[in-house]
PDB file of N, CA and C in Angstrom:
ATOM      1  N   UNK A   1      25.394 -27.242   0.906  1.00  0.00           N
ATOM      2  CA  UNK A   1      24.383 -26.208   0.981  1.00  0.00           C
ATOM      3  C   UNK A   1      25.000 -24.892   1.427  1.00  0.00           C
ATOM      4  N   UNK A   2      24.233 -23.925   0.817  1.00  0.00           N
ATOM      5  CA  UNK A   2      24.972 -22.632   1.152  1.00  0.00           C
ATOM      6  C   UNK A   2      24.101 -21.986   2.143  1.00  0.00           C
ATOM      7  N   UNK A   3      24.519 -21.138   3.347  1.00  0.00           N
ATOM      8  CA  UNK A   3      23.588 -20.598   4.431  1.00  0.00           C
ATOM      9  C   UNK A   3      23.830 -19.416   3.958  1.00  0.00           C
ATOM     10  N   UNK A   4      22.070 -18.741   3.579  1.00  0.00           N
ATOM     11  CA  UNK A   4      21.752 -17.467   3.359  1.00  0.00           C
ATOM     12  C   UNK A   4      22.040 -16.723   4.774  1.00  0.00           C
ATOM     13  N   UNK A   5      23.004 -15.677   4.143  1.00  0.00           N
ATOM     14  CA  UNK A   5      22.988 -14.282   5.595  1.00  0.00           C
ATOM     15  C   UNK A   5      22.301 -13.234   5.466  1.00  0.00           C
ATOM     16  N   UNK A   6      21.485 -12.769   6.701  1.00  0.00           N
ATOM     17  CA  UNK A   6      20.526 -12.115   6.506  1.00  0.00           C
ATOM     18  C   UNK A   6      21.507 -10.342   7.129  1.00  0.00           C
ATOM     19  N   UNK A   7      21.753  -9.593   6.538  1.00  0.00           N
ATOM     20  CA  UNK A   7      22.284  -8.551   7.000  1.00  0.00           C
ATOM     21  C   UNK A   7      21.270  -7.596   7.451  1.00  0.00           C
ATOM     22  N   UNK A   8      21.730  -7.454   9.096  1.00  0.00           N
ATOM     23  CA  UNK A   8      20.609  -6.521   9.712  1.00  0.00           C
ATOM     24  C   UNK A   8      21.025  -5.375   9.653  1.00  0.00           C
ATOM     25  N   UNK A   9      20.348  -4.111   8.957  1.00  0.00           N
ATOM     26  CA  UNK A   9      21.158  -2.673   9.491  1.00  0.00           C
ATOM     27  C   UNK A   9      21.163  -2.037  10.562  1.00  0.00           C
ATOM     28  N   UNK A  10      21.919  -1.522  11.041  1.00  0.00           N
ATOM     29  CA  UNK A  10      22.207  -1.025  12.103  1.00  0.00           C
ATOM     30  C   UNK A  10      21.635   0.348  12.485  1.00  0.00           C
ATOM     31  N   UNK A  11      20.571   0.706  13.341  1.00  0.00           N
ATOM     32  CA  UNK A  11      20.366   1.500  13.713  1.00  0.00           C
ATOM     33  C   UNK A  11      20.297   3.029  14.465  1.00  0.00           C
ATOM     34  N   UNK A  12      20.842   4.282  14.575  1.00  0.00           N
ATOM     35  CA  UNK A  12      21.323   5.037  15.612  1.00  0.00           C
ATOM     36  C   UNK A  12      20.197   4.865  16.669  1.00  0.00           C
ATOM     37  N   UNK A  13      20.619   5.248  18.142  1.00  0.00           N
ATOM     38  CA  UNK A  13      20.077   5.429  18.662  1.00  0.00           C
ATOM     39  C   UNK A  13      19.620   6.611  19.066  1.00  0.00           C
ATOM     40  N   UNK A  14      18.435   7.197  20.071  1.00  0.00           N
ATOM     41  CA  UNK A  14      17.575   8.611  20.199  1.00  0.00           C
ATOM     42  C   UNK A  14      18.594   9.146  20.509  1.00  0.00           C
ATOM     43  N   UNK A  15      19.759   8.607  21.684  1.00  0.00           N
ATOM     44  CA  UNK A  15      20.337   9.439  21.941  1.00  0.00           C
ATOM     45  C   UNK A  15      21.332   9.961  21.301  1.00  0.00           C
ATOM     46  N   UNK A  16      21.907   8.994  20.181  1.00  0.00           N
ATOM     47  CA  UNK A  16      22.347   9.825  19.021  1.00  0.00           C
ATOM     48  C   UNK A  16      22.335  10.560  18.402  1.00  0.00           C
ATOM     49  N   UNK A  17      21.231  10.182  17.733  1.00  0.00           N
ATOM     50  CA  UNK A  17      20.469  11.218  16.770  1.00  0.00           C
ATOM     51  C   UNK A  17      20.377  12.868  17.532  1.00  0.00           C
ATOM     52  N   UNK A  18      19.816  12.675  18.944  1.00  0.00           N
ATOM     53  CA  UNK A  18      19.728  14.157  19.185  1.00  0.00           C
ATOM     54  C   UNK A  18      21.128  14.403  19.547  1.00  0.00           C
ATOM     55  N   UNK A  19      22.312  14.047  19.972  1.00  0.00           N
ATOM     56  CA  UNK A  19      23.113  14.644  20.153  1.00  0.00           C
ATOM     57  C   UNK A  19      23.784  15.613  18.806  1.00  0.00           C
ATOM     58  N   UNK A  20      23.772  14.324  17.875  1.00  0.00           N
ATOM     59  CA  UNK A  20      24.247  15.053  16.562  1.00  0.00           C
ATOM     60  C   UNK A  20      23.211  16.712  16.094  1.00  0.00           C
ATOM     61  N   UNK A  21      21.949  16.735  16.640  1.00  0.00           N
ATOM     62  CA  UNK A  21      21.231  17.271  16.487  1.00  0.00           C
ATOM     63  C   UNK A  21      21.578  18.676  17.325  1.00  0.00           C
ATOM     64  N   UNK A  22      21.692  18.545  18.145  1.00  0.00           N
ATOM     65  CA  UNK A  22      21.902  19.389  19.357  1.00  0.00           C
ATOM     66  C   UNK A  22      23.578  20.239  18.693  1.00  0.00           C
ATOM     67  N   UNK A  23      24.631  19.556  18.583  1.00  0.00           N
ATOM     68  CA  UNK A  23      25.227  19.677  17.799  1.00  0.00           C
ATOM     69  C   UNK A  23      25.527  20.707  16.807  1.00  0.00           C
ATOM     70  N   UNK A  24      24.636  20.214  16.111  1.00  0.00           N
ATOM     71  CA  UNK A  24      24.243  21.147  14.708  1.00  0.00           C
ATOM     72  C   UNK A  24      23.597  22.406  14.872  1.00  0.00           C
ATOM     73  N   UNK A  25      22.839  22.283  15.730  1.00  0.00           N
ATOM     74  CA  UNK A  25      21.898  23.885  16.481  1.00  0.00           C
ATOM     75  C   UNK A  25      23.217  24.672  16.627  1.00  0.00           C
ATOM     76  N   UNK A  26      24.166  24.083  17.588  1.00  0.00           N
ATOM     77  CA  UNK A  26      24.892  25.148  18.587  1.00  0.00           C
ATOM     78  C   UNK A  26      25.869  25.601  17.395  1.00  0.00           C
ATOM     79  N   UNK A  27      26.026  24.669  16.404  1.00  0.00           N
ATOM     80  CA  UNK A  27      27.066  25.438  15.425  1.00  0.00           C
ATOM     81  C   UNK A  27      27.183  26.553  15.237  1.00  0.00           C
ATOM     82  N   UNK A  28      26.090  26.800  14.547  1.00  0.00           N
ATOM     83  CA  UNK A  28      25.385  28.536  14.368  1.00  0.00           C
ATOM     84  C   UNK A  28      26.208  28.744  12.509  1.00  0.00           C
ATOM     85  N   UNK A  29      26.380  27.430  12.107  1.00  0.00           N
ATOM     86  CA  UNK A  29      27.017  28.179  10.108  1.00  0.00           C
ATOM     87  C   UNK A  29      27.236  27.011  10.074  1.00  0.00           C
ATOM     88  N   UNK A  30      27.930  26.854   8.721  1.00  0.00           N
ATOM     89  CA  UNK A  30      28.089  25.614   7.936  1.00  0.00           C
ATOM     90  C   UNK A  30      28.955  24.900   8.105  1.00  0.00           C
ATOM     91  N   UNK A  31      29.081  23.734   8.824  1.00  0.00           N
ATOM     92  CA  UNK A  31      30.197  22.664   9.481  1.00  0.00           C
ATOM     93  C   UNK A  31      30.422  21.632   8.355  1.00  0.00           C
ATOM     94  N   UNK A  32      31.211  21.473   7.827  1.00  0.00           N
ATOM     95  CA  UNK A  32      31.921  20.437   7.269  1.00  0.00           C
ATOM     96  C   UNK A  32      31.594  18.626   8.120  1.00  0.00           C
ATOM     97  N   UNK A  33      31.525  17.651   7.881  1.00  0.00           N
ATOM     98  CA  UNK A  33      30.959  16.763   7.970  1.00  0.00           C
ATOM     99  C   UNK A  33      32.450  16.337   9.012  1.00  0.00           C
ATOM    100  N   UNK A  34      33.342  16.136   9.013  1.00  0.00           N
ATOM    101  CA  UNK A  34      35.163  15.826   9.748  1.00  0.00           C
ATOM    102  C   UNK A  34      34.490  16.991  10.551  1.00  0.00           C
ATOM    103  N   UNK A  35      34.321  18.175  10.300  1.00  0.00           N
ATOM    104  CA  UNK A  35      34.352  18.915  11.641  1.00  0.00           C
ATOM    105  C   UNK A  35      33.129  18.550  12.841  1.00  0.00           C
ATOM    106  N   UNK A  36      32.137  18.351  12.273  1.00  0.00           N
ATOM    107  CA  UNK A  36      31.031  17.311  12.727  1.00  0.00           C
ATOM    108  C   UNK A  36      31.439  16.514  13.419  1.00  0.00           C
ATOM    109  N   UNK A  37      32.279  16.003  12.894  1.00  0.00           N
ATOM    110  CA  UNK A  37      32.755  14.486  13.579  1.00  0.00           C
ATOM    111  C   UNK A  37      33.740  14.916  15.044  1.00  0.00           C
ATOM    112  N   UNK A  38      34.386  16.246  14.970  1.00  0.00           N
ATOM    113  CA  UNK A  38      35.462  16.186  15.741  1.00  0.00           C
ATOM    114  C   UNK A  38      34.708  17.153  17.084  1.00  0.00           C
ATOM    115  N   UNK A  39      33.326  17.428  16.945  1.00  0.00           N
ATOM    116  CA  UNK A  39      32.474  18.411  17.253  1.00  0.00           C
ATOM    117  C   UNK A  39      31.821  17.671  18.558  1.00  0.00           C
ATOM    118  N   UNK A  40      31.207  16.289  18.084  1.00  0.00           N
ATOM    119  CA  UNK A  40      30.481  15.570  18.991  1.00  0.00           C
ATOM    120  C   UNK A  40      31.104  15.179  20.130  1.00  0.00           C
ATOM    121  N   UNK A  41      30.620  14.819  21.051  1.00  0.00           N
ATOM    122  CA  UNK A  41      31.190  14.163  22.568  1.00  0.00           C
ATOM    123  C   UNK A  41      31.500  13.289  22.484  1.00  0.00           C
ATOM    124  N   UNK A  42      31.172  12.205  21.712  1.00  0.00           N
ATOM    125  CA  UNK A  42      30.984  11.008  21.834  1.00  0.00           C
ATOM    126  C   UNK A  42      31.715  10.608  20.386  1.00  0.00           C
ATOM    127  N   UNK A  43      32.386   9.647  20.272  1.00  0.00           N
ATOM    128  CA  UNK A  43      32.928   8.691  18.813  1.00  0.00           C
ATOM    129  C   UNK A  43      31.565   8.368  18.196  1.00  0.00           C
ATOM    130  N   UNK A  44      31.185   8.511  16.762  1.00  0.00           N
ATOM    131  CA  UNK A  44      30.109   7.853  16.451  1.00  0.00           C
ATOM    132  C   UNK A  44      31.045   7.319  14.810  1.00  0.00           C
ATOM    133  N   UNK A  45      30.452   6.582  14.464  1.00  0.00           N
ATOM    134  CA  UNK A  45      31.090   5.762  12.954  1.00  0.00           C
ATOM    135  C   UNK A  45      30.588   6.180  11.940  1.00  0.00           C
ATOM    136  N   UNK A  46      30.934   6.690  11.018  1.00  0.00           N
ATOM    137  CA  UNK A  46      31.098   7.007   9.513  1.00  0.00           C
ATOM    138  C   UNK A  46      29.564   7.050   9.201  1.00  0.00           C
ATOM    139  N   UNK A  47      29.408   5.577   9.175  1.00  0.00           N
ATOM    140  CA  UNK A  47      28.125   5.320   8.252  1.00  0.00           C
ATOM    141  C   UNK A  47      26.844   5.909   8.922  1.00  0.00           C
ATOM    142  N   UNK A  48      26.824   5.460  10.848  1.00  0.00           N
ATOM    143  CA  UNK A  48      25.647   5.519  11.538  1.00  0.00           C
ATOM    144  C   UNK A  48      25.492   7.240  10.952  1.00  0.00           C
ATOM    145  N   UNK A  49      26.872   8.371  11.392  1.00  0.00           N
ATOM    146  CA  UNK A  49      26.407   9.917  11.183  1.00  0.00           C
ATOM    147  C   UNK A  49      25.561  10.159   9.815  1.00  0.00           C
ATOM    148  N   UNK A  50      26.485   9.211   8.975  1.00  0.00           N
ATOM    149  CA  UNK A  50      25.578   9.645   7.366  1.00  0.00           C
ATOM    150  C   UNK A  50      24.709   9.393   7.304  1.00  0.00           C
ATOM    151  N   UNK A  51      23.638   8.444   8.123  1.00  0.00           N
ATOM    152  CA  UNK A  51      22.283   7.640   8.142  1.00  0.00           C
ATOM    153  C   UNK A  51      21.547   8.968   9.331  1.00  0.00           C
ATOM    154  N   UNK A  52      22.008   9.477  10.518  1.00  0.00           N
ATOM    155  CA  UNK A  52      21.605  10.421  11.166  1.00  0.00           C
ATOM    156  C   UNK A  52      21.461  11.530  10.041  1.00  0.00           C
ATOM    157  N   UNK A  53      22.281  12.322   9.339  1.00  0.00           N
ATOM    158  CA  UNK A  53      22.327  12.987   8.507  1.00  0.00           C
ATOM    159  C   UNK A  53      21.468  13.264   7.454  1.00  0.00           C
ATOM    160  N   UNK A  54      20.749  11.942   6.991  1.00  0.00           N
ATOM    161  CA  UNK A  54      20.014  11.624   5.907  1.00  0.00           C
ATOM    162  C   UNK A  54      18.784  11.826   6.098  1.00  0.00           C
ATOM    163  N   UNK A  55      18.202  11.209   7.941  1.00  0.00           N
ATOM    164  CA  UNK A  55      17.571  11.058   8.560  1.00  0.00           C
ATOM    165  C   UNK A  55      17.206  12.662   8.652  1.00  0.00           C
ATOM    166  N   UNK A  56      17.941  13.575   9.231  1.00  0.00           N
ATOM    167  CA  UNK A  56      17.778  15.277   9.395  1.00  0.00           C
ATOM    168  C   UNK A  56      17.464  15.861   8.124  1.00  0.00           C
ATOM    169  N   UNK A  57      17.825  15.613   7.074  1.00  0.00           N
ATOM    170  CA  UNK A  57      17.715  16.104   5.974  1.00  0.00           C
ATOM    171  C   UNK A  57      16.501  15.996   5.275  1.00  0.00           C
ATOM    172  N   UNK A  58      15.958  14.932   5.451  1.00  0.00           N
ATOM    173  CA  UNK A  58      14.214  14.069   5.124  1.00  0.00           C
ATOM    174  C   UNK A  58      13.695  14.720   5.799  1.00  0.00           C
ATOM    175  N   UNK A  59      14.059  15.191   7.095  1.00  0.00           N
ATOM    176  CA  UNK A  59      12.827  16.196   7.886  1.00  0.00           C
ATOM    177  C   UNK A  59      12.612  17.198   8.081  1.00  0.00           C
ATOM    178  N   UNK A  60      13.500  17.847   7.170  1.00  0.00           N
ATOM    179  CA  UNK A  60      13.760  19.011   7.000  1.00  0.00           C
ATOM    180  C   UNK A  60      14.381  20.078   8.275  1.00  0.00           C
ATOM    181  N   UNK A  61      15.085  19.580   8.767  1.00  0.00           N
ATOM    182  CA  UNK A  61      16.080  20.234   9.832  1.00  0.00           C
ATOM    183  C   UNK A  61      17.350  20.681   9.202  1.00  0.00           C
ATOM    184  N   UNK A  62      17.860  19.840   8.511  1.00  0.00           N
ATOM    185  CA  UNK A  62      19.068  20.377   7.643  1.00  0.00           C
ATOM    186  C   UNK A  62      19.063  20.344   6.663  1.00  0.00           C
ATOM    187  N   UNK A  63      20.238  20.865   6.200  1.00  0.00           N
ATOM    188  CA  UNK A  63      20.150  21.158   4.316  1.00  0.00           C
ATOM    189  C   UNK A  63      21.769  20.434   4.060  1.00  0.00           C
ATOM    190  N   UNK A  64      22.308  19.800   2.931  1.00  0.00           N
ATOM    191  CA  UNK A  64      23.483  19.426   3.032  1.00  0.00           C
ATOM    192  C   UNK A  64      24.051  19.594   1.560  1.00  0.00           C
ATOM    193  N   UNK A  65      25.261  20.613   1.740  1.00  0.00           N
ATOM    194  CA  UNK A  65      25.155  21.311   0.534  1.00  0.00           C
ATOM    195  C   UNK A  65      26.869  20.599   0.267  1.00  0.00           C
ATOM    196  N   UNK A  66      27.361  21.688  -0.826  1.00  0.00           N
ATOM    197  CA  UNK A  66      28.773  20.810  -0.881  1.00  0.00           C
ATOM    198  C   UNK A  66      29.536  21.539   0.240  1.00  0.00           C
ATOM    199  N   UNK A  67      29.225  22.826   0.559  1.00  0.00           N
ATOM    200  CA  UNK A  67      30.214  23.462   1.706  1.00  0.00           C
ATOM    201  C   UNK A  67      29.691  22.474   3.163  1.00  0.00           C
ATOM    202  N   UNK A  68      28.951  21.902   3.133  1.00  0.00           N
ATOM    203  CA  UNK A  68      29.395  21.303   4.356  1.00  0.00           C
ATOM    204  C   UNK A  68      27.462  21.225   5.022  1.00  0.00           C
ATOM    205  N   UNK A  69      27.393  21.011   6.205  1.00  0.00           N
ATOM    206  CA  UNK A  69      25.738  21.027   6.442  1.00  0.00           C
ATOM    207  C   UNK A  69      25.161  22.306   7.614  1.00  0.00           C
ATOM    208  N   UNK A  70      23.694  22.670   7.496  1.00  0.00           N
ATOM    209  CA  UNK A  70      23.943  23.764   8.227  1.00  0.00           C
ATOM    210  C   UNK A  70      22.443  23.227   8.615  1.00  0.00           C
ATOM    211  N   UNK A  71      22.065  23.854  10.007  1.00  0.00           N
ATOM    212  CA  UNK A  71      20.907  23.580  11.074  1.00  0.00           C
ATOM    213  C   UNK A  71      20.025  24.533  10.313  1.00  0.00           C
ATOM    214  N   UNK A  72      18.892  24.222   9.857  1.00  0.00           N
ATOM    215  CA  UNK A  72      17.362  25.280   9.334  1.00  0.00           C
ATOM    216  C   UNK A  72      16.222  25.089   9.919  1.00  0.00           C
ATOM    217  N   UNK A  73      16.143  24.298  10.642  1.00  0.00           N
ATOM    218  CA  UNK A  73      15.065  24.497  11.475  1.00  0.00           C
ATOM    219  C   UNK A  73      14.632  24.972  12.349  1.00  0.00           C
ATOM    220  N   UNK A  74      13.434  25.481  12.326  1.00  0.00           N
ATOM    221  CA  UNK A  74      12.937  26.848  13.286  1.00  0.00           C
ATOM    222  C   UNK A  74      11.583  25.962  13.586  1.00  0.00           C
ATOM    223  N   UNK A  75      11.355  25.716  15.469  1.00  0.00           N
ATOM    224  CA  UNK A  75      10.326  25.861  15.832  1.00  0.00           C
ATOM    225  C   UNK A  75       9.010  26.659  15.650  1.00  0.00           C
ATOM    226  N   UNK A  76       7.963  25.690  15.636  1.00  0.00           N
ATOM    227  CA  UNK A  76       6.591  26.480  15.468  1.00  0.00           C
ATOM    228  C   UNK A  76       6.565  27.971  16.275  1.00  0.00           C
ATOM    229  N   UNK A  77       6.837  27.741  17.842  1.00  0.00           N
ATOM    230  CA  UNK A  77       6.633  29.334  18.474  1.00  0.00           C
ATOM    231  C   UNK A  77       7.306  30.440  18.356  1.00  0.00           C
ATOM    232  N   UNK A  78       8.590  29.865  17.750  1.00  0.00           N
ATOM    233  CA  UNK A  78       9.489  31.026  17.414  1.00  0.00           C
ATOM    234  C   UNK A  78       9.359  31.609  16.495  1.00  0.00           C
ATOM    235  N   UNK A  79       8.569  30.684  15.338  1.00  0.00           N
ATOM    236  CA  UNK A  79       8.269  31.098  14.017  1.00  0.00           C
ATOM    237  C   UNK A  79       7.033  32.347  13.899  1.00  0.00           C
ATOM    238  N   UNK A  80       6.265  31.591  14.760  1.00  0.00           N
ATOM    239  CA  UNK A  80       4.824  33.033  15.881  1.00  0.00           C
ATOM    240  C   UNK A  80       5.672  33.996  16.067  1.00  0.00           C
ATOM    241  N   UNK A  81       6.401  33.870  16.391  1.00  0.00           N
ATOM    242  CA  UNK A  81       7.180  34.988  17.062  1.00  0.00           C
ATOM    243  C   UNK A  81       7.585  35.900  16.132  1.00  0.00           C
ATOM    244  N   UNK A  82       8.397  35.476  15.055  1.00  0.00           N
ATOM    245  CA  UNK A  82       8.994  35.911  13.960  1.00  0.00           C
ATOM    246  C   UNK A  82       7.903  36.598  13.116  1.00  0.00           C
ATOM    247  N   UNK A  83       6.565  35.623  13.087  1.00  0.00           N
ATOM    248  CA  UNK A  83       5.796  36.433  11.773  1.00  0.00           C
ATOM    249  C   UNK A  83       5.022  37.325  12.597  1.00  0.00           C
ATOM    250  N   UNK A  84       4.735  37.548  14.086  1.00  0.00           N
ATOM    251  CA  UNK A  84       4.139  38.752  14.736  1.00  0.00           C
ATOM    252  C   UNK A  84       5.153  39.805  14.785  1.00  0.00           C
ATOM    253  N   UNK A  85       6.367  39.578  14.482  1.00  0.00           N
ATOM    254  CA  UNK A  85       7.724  41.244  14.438  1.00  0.00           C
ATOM    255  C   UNK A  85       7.705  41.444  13.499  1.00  0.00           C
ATOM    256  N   UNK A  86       6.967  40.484  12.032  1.00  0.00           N
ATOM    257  CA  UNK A  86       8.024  40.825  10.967  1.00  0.00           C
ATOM    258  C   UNK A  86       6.562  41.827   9.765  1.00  0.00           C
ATOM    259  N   UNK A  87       7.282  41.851   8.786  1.00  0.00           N
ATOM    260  CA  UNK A  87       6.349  42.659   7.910  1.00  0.00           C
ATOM    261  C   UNK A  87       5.718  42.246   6.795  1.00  0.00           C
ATOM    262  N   UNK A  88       4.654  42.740   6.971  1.00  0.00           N
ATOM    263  CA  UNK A  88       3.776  41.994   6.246  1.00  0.00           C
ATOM    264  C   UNK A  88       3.128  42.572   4.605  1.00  0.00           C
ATOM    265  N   UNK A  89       3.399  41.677   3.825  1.00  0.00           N
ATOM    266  CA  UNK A  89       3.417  42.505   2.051  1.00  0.00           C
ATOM    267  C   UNK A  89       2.010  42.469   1.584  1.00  0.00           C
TER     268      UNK A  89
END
């Protein structure tokens, strides 16, 4: 008999996710994915960043282009902020 293996995927954790997140804010331009990697505090593995990555990208926090990935997300109050300075057509 053959024993079916059930492969569990592996999850990041919160505190992952926001670090990579946090991360990406302070960049301030377009980081290359190796520079990403050499950026964080912490060792994280290949696959978990690309699953964080994928994860940011679905929610529209980042954009991931071929030059590399860049932080676009703007809070609700800042965004108040922005459309009470800015001009209106």
């Amino acid at each position: 008999m053959r024993q079916m293996q059930t492969q569990i995927m592996h999850s990041p954790t919160l505190d992952t996710v926001l670090m990579v997140e946090h991360t990406l804010q302070n960049a301030k331009e377009v980081i290359k994915v190796s520079e990403l990697k050499r950026r964080l505090p912490r060792k994280v593995m290949h696959q978990t960043l690309i699953r964080i990555l994928d994860y940011l990208q679905e929610s529209g926090k980042i954009l991931i282009t071929t030059k590399g990935v860049v932080w676009t997300y703007t809070p609700r109050d800042m965004m108040e902020k922005l459309k009470k300075g800015g001009l209106e057509l």
